[in-house]
PDB file of N, CA and C in Angstrom:
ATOM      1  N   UNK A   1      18.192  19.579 -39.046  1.00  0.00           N
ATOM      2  CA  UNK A   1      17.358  19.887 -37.907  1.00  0.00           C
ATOM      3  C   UNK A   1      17.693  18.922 -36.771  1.00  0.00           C
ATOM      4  N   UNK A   2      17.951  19.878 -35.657  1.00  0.00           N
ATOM      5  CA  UNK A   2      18.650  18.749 -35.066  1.00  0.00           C
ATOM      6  C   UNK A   2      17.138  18.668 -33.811  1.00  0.00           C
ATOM      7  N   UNK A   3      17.023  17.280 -33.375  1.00  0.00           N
ATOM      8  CA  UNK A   3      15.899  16.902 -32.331  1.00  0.00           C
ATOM      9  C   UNK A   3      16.490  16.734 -30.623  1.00  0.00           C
ATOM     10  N   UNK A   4      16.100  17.180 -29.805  1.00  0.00           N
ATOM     11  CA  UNK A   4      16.918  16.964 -28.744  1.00  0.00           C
ATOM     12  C   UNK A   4      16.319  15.783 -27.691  1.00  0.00           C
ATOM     13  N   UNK A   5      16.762  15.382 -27.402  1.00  0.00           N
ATOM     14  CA  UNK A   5      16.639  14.063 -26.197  1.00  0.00           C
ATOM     15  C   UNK A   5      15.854  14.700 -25.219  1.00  0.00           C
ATOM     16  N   UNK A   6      14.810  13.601 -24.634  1.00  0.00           N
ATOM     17  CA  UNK A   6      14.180  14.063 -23.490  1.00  0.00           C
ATOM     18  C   UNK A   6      14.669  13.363 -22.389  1.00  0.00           C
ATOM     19  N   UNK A   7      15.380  14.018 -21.419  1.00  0.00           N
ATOM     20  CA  UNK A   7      15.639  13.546 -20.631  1.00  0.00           C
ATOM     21  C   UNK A   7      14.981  13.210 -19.482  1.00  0.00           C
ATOM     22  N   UNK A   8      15.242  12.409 -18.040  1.00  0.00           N
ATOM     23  CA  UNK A   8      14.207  12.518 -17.455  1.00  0.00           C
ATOM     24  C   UNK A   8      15.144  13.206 -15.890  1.00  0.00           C
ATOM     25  N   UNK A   9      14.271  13.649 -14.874  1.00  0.00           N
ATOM     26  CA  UNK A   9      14.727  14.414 -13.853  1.00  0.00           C
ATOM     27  C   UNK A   9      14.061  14.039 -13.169  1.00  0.00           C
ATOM     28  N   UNK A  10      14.667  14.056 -11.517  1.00  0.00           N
ATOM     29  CA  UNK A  10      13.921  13.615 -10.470  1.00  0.00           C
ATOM     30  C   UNK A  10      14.527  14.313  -9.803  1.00  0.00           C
ATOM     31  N   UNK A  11      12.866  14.854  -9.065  1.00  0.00           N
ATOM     32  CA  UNK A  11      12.767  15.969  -8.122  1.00  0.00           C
ATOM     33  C   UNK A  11      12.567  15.331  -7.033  1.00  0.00           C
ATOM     34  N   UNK A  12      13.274  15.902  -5.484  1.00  0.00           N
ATOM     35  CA  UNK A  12      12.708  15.589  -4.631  1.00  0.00           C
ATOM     36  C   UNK A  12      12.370  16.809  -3.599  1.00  0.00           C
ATOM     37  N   UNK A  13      11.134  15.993  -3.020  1.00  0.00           N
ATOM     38  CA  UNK A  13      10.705  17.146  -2.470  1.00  0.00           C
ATOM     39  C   UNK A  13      10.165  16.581  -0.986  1.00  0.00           C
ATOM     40  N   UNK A  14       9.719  17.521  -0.252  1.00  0.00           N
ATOM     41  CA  UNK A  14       9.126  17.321   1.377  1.00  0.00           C
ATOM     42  C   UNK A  14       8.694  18.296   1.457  1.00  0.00           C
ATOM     43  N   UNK A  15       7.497  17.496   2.408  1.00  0.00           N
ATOM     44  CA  UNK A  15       6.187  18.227   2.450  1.00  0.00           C
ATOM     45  C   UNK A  15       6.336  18.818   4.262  1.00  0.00           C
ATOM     46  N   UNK A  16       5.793  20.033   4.022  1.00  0.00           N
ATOM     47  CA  UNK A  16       5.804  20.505   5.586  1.00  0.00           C
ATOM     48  C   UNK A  16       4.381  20.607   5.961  1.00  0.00           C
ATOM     49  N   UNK A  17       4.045  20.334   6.626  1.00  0.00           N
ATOM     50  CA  UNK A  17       2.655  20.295   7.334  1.00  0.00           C
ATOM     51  C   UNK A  17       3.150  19.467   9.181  1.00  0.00           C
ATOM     52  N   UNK A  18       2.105  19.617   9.488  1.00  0.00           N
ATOM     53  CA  UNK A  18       1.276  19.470  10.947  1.00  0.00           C
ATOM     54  C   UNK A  18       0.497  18.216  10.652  1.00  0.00           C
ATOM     55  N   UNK A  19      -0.249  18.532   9.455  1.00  0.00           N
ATOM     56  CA  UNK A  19      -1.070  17.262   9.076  1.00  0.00           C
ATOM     57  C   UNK A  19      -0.636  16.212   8.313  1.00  0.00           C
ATOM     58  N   UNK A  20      -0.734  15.086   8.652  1.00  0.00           N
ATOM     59  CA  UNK A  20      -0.392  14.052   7.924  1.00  0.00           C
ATOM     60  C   UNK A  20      -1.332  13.384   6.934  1.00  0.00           C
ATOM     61  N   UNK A  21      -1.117  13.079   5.750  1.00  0.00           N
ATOM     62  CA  UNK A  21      -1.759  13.385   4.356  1.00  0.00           C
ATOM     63  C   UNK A  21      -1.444  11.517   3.752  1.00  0.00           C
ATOM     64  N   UNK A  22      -2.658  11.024   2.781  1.00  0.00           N
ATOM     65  CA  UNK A  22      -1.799   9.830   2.619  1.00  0.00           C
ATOM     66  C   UNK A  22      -1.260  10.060   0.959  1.00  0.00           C
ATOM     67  N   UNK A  23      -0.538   9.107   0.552  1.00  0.00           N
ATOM     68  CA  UNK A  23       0.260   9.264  -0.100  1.00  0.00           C
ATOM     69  C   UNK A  23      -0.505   9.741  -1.265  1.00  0.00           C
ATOM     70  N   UNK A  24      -1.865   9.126  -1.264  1.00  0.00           N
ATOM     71  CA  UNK A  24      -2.921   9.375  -2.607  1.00  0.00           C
ATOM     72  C   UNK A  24      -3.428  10.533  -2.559  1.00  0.00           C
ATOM     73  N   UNK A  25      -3.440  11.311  -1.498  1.00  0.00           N
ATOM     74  CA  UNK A  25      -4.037  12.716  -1.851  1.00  0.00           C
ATOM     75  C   UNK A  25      -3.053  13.010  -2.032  1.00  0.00           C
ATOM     76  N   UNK A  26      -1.964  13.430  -1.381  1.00  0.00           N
ATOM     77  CA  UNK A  26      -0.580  13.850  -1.680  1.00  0.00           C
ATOM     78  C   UNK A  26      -0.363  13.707  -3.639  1.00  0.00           C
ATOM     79  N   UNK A  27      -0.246  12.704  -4.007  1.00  0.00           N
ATOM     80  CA  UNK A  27      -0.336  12.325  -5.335  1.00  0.00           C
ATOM     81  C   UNK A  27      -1.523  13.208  -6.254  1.00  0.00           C
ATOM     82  N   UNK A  28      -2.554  12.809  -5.633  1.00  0.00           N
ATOM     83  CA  UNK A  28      -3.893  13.641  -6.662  1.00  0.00           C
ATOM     84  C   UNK A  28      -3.557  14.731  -6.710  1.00  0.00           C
ATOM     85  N   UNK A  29      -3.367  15.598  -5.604  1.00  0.00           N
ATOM     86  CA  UNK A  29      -3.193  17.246  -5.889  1.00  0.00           C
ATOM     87  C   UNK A  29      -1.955  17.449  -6.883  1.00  0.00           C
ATOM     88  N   UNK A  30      -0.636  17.000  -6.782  1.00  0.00           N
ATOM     89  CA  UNK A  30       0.307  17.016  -7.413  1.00  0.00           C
ATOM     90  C   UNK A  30       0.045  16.699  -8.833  1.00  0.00           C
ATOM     91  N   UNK A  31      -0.670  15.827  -9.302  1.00  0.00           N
ATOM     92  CA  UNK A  31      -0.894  15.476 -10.609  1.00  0.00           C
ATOM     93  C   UNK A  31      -2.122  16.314 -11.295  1.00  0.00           C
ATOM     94  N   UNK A  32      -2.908  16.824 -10.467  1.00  0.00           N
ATOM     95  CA  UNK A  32      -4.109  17.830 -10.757  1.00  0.00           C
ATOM     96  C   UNK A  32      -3.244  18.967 -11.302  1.00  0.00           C
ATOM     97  N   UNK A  33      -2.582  19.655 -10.567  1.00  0.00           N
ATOM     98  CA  UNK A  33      -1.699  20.586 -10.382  1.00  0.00           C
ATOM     99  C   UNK A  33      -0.809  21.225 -11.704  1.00  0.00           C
ATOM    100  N   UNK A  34      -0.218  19.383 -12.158  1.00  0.00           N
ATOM    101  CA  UNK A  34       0.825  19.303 -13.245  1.00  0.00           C
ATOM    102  C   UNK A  34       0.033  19.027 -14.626  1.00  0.00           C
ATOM    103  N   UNK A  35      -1.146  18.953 -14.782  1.00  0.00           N
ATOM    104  CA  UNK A  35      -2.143  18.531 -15.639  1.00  0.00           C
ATOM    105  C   UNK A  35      -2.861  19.941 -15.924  1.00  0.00           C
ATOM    106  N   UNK A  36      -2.789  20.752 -14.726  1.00  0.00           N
ATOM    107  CA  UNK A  36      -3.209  22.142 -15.685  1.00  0.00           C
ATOM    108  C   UNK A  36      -2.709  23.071 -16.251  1.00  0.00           C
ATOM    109  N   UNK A  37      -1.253  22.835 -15.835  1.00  0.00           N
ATOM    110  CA  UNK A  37      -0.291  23.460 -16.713  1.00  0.00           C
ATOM    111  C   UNK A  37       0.233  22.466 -18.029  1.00  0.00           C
ATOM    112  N   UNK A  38      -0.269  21.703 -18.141  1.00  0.00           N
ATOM    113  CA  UNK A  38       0.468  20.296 -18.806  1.00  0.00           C
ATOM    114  C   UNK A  38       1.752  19.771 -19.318  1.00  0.00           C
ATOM    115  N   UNK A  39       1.882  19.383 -17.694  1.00  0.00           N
ATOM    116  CA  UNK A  39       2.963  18.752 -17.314  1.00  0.00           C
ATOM    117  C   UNK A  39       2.554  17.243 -17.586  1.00  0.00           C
ATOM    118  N   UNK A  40       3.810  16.617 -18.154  1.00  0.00           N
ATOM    119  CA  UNK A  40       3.708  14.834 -17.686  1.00  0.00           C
ATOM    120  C   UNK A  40       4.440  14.502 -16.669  1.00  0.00           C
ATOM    121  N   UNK A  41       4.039  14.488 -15.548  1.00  0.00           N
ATOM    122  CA  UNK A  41       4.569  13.886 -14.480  1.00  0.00           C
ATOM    123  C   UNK A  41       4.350  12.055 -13.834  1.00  0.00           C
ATOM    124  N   UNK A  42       5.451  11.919 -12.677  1.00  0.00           N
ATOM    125  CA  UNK A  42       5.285  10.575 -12.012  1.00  0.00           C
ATOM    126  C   UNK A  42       5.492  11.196 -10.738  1.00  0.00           C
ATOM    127  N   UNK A  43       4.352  10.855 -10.225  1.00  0.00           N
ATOM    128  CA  UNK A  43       5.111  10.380  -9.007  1.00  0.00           C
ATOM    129  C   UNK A  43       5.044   9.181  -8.337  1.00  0.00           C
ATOM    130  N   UNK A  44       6.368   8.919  -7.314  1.00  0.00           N
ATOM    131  CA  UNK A  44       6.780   7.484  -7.285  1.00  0.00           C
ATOM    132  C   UNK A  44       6.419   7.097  -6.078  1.00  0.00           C
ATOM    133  N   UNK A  45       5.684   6.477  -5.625  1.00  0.00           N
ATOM    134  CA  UNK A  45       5.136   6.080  -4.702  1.00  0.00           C
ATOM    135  C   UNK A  45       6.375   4.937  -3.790  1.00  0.00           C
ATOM    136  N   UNK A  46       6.828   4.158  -4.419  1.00  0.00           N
ATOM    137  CA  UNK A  46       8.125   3.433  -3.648  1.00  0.00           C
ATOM    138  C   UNK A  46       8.833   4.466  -2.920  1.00  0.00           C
ATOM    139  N   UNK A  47       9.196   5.781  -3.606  1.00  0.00           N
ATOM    140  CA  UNK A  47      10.472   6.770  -3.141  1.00  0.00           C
ATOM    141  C   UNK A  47       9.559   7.669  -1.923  1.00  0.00           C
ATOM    142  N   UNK A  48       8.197   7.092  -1.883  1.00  0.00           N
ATOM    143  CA  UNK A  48       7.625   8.490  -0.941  1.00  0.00           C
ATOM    144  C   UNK A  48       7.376   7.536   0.861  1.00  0.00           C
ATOM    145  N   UNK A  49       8.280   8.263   1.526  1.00  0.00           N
ATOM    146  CA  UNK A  49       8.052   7.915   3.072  1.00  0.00           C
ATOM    147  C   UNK A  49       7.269   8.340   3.751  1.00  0.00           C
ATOM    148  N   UNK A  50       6.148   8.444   4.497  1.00  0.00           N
ATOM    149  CA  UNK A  50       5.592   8.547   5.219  1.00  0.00           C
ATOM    150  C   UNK A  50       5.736   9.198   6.597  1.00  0.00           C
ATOM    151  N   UNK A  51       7.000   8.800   6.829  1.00  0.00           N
ATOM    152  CA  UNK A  51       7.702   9.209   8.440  1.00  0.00           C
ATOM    153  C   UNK A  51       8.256  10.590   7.963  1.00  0.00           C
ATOM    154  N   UNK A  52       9.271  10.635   6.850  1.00  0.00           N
ATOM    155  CA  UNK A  52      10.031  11.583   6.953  1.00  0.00           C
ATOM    156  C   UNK A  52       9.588  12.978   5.648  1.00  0.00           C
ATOM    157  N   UNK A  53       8.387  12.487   5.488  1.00  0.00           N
ATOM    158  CA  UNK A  53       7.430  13.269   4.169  1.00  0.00           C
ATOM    159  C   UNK A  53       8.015  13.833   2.973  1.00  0.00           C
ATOM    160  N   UNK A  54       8.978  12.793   2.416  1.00  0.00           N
ATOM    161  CA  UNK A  54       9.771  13.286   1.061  1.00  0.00           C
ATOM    162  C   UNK A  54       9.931  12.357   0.330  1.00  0.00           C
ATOM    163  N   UNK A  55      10.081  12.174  -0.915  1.00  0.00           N
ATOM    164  CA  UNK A  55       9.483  11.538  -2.012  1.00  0.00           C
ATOM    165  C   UNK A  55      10.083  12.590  -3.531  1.00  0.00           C
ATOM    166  N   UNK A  56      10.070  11.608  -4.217  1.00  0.00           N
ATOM    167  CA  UNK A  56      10.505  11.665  -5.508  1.00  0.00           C
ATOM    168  C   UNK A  56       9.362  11.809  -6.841  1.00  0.00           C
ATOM    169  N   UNK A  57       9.733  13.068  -7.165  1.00  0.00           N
ATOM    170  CA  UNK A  57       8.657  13.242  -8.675  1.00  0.00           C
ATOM    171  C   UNK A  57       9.669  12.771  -9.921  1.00  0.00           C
ATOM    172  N   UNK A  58       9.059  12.280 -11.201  1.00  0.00           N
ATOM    173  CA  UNK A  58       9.777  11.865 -12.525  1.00  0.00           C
ATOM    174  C   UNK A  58       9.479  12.865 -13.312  1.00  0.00           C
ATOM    175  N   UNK A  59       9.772  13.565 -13.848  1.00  0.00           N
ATOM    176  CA  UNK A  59       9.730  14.604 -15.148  1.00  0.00           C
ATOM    177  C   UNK A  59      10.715  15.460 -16.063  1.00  0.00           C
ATOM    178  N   UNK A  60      10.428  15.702 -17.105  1.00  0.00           N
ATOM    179  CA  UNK A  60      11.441  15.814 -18.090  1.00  0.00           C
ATOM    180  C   UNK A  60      11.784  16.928 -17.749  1.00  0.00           C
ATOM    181  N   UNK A  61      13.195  16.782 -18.325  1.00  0.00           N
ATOM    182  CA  UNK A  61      14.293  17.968 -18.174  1.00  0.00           C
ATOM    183  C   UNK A  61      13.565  19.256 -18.247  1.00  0.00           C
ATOM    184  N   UNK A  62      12.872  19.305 -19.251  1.00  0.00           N
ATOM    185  CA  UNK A  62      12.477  20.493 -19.572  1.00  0.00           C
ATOM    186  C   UNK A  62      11.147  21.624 -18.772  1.00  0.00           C
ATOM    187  N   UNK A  63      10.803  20.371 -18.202  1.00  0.00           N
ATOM    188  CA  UNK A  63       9.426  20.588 -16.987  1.00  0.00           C
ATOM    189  C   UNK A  63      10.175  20.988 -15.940  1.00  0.00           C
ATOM    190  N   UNK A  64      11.220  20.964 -15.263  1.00  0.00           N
ATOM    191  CA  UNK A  64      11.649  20.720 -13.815  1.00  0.00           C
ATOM    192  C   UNK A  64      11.640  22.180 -13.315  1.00  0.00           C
ATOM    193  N   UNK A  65      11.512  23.149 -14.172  1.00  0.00           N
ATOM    194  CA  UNK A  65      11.636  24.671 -13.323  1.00  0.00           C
ATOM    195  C   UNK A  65       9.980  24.888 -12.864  1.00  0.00           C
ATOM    196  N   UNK A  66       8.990  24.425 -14.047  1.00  0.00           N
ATOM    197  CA  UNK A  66       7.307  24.749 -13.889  1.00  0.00           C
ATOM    198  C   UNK A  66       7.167  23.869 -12.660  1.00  0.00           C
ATOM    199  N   UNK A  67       7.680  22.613 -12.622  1.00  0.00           N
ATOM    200  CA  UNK A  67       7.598  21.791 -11.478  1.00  0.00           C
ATOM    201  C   UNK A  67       7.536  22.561 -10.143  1.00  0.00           C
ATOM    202  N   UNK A  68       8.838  23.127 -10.147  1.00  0.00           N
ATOM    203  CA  UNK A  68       9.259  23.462  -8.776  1.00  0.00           C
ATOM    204  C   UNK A  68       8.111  24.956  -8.501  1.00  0.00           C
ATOM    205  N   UNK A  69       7.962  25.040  -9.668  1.00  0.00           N
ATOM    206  CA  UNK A  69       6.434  26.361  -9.714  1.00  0.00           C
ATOM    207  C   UNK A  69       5.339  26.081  -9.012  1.00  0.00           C
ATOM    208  N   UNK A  70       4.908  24.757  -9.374  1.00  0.00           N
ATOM    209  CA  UNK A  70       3.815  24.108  -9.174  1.00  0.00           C
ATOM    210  C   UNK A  70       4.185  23.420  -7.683  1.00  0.00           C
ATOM    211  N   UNK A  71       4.485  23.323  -7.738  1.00  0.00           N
ATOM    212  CA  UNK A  71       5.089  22.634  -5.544  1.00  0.00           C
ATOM    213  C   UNK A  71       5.029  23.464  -5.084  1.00  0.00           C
ATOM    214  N   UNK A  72       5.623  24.727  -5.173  1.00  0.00           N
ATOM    215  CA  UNK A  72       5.447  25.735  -4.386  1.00  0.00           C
ATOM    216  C   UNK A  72       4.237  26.742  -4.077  1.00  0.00           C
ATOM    217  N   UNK A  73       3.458  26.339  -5.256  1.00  0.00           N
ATOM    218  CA  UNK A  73       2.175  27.018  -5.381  1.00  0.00           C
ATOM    219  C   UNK A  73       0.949  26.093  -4.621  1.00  0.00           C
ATOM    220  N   UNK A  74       0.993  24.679  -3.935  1.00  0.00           N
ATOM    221  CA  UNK A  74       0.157  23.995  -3.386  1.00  0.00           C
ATOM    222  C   UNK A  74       0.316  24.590  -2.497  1.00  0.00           C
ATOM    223  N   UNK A  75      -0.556  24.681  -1.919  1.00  0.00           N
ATOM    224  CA  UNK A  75      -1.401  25.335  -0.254  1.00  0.00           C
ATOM    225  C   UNK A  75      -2.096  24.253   0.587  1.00  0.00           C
ATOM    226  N   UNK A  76      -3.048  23.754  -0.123  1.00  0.00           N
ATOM    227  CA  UNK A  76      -3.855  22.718   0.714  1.00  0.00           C
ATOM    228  C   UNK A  76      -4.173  21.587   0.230  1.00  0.00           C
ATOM    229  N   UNK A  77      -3.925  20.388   1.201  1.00  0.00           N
ATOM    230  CA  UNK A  77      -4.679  19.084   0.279  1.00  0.00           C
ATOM    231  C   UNK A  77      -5.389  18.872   1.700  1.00  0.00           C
ATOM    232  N   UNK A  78      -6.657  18.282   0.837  1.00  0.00           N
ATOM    233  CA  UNK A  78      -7.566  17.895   1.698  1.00  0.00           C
ATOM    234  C   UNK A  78      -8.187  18.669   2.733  1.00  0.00           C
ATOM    235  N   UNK A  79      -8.653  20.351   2.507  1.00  0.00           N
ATOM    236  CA  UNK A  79      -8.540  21.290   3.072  1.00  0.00           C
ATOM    237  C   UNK A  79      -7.428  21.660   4.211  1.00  0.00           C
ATOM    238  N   UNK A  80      -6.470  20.795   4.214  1.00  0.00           N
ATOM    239  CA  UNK A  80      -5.390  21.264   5.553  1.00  0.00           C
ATOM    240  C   UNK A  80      -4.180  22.018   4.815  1.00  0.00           C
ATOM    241  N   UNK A  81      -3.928  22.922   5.567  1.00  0.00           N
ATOM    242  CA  UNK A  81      -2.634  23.733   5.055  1.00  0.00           C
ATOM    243  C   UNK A  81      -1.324  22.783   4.884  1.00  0.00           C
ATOM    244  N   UNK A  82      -0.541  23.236   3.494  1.00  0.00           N
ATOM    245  CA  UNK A  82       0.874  22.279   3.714  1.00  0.00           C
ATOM    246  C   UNK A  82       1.625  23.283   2.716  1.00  0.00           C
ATOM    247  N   UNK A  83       2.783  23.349   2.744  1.00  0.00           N
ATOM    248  CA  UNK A  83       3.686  23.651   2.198  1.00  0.00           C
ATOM    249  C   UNK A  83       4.791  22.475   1.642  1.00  0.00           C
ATOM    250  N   UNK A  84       5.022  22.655   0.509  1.00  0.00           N
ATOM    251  CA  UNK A  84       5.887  21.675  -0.362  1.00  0.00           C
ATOM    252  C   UNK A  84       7.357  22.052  -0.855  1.00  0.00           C
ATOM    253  N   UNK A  85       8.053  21.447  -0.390  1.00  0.00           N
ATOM    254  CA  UNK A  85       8.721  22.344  -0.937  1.00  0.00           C
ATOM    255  C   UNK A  85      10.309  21.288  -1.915  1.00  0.00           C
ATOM    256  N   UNK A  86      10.655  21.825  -2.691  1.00  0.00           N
ATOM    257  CA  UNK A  86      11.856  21.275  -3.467  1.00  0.00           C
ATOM    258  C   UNK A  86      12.899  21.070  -3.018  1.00  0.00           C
ATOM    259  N   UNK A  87      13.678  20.022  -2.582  1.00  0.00           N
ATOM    260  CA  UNK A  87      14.746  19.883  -1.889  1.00  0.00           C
ATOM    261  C   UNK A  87      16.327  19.401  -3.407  1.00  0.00           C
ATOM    262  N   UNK A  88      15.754  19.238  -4.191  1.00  0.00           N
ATOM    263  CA  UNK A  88      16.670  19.225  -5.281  1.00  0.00           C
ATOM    264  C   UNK A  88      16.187  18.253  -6.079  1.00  0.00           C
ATOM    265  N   UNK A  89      17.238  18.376  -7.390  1.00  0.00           N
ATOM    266  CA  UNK A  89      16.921  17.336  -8.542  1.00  0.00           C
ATOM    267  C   UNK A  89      18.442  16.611  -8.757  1.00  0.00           C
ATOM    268  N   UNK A  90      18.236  15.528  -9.761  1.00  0.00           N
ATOM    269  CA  UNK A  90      19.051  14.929 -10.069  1.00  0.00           C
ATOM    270  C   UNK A  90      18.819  14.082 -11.643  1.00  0.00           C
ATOM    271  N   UNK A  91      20.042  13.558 -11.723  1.00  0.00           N
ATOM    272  CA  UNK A  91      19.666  12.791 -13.217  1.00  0.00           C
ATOM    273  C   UNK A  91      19.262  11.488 -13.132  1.00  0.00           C
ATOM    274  N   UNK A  92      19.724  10.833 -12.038  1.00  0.00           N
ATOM    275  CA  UNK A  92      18.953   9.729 -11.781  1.00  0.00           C
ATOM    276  C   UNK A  92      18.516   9.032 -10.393  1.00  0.00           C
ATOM    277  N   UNK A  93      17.550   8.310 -10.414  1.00  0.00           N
ATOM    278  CA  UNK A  93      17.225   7.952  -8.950  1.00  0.00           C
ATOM    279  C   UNK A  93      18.348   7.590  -7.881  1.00  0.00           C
ATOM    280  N   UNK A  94      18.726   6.889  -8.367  1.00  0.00           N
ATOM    281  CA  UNK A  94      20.117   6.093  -7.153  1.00  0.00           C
ATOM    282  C   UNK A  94      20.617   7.376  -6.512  1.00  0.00           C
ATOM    283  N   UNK A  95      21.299   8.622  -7.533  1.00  0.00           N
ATOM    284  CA  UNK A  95      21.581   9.717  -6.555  1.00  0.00           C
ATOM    285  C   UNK A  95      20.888  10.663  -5.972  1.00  0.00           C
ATOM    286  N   UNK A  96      19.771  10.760  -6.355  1.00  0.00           N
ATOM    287  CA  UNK A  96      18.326  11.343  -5.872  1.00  0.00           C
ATOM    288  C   UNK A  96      18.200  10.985  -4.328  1.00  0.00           C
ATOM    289  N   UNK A  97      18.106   9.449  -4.417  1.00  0.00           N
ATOM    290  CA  UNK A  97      17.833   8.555  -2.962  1.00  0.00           C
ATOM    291  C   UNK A  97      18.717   9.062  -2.063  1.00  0.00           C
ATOM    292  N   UNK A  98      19.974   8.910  -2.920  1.00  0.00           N
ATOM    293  CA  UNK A  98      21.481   8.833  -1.576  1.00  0.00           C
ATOM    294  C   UNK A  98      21.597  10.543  -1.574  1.00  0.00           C
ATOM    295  N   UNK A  99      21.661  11.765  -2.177  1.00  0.00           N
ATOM    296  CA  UNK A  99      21.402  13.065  -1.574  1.00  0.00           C
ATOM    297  C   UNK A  99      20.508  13.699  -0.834  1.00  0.00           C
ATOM    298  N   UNK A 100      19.467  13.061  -1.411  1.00  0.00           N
ATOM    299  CA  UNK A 100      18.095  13.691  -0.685  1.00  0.00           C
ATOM    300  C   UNK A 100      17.454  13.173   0.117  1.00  0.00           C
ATOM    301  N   UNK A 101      17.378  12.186  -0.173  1.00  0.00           N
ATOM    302  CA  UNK A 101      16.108  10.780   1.037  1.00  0.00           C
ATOM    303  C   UNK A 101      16.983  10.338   1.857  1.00  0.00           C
ATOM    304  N   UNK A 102      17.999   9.533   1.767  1.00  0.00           N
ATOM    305  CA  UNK A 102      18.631   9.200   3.336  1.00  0.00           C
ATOM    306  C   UNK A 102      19.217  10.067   3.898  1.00  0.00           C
ATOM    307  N   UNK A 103      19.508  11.135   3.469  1.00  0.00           N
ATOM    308  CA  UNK A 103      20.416  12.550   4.512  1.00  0.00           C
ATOM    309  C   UNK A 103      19.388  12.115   5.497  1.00  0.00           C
ATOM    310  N   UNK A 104      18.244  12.395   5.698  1.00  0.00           N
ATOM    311  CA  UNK A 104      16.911  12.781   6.950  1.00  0.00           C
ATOM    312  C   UNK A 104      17.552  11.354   7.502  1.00  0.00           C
ATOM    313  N   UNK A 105      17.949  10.254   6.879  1.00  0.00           N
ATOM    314  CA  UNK A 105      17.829   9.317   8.046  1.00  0.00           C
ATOM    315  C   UNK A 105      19.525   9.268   8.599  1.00  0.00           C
ATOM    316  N   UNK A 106      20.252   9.514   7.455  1.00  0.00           N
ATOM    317  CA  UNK A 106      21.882  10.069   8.828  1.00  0.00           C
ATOM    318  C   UNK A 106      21.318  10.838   9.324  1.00  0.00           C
ATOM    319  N   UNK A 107      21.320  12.082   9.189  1.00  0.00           N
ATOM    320  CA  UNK A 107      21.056  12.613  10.249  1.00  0.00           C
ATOM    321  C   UNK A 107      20.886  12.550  11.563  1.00  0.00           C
ATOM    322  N   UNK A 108      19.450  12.012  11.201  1.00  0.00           N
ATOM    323  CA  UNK A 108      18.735  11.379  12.969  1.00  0.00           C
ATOM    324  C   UNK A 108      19.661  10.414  13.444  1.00  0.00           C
ATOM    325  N   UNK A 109      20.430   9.161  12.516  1.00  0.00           N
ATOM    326  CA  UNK A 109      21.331   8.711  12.879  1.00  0.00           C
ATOM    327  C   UNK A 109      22.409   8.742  13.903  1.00  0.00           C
ATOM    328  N   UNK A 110      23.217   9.920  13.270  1.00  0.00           N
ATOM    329  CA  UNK A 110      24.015  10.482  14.377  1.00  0.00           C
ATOM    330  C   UNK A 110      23.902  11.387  15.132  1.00  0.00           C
ATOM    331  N   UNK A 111      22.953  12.229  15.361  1.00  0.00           N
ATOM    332  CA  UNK A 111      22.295  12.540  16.442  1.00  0.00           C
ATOM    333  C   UNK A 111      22.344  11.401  17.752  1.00  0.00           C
ATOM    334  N   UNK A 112      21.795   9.843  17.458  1.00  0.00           N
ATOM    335  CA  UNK A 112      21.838   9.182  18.694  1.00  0.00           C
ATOM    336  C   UNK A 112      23.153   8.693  18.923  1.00  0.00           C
TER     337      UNK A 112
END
């Protein structure tokens, strides 16, 4: 019988809204969310920016499709409309950071 490894995956994602949300509601709904489907999730509060509203979830390989279920299915935190949405996964943080989180800041980069 063979047992398989749990791996872990990191999602990143950005939030679209008008309204600006702090990181703890942002967090509560997400973990409410992943708790009623029962999911074990993280989310990482170091990886989540403020300016550029994207941030990094931790969860196992095997969660990462219900994940991207569950992001897409939030509507509102804190009664304000937002949309969430999945910008990709990876196997580990370091390339998580450098594909997903600093693109937004080249970007703007070379723009100036």
């Amino acid at each position: 019988m063979s047992v398989s490894k749990i791996r872990k995956r990191y999602v990143a994602f950005e939030v679209v809204s008008r309204n600006n949300f702090t990181f703890q509601e942002l967090r509560s709904v997400m973990l409410e969310e992943a708790e009623k489907e029962g999911l074990n999730i993280s989310v990482l509060r170091e990886k989540y920016d403020e300016n550029t509203k994207r941030g990094l979830i931790r969860a196992n390989h095997t969660e990462v499709l219900y994940l991207r279920k569950i992001l897409d299915n939030i509507q509102k935190i804190s009664d304000k409309e937002v949309k969430i949405k999945s910008i990709g996964t990876s196997g580990t943080i370091r390339t998580a950071n450098i594909k997903y989180l600093q693109k937004a800041f080249t970007k703007e980069e070379e723009v100036q």
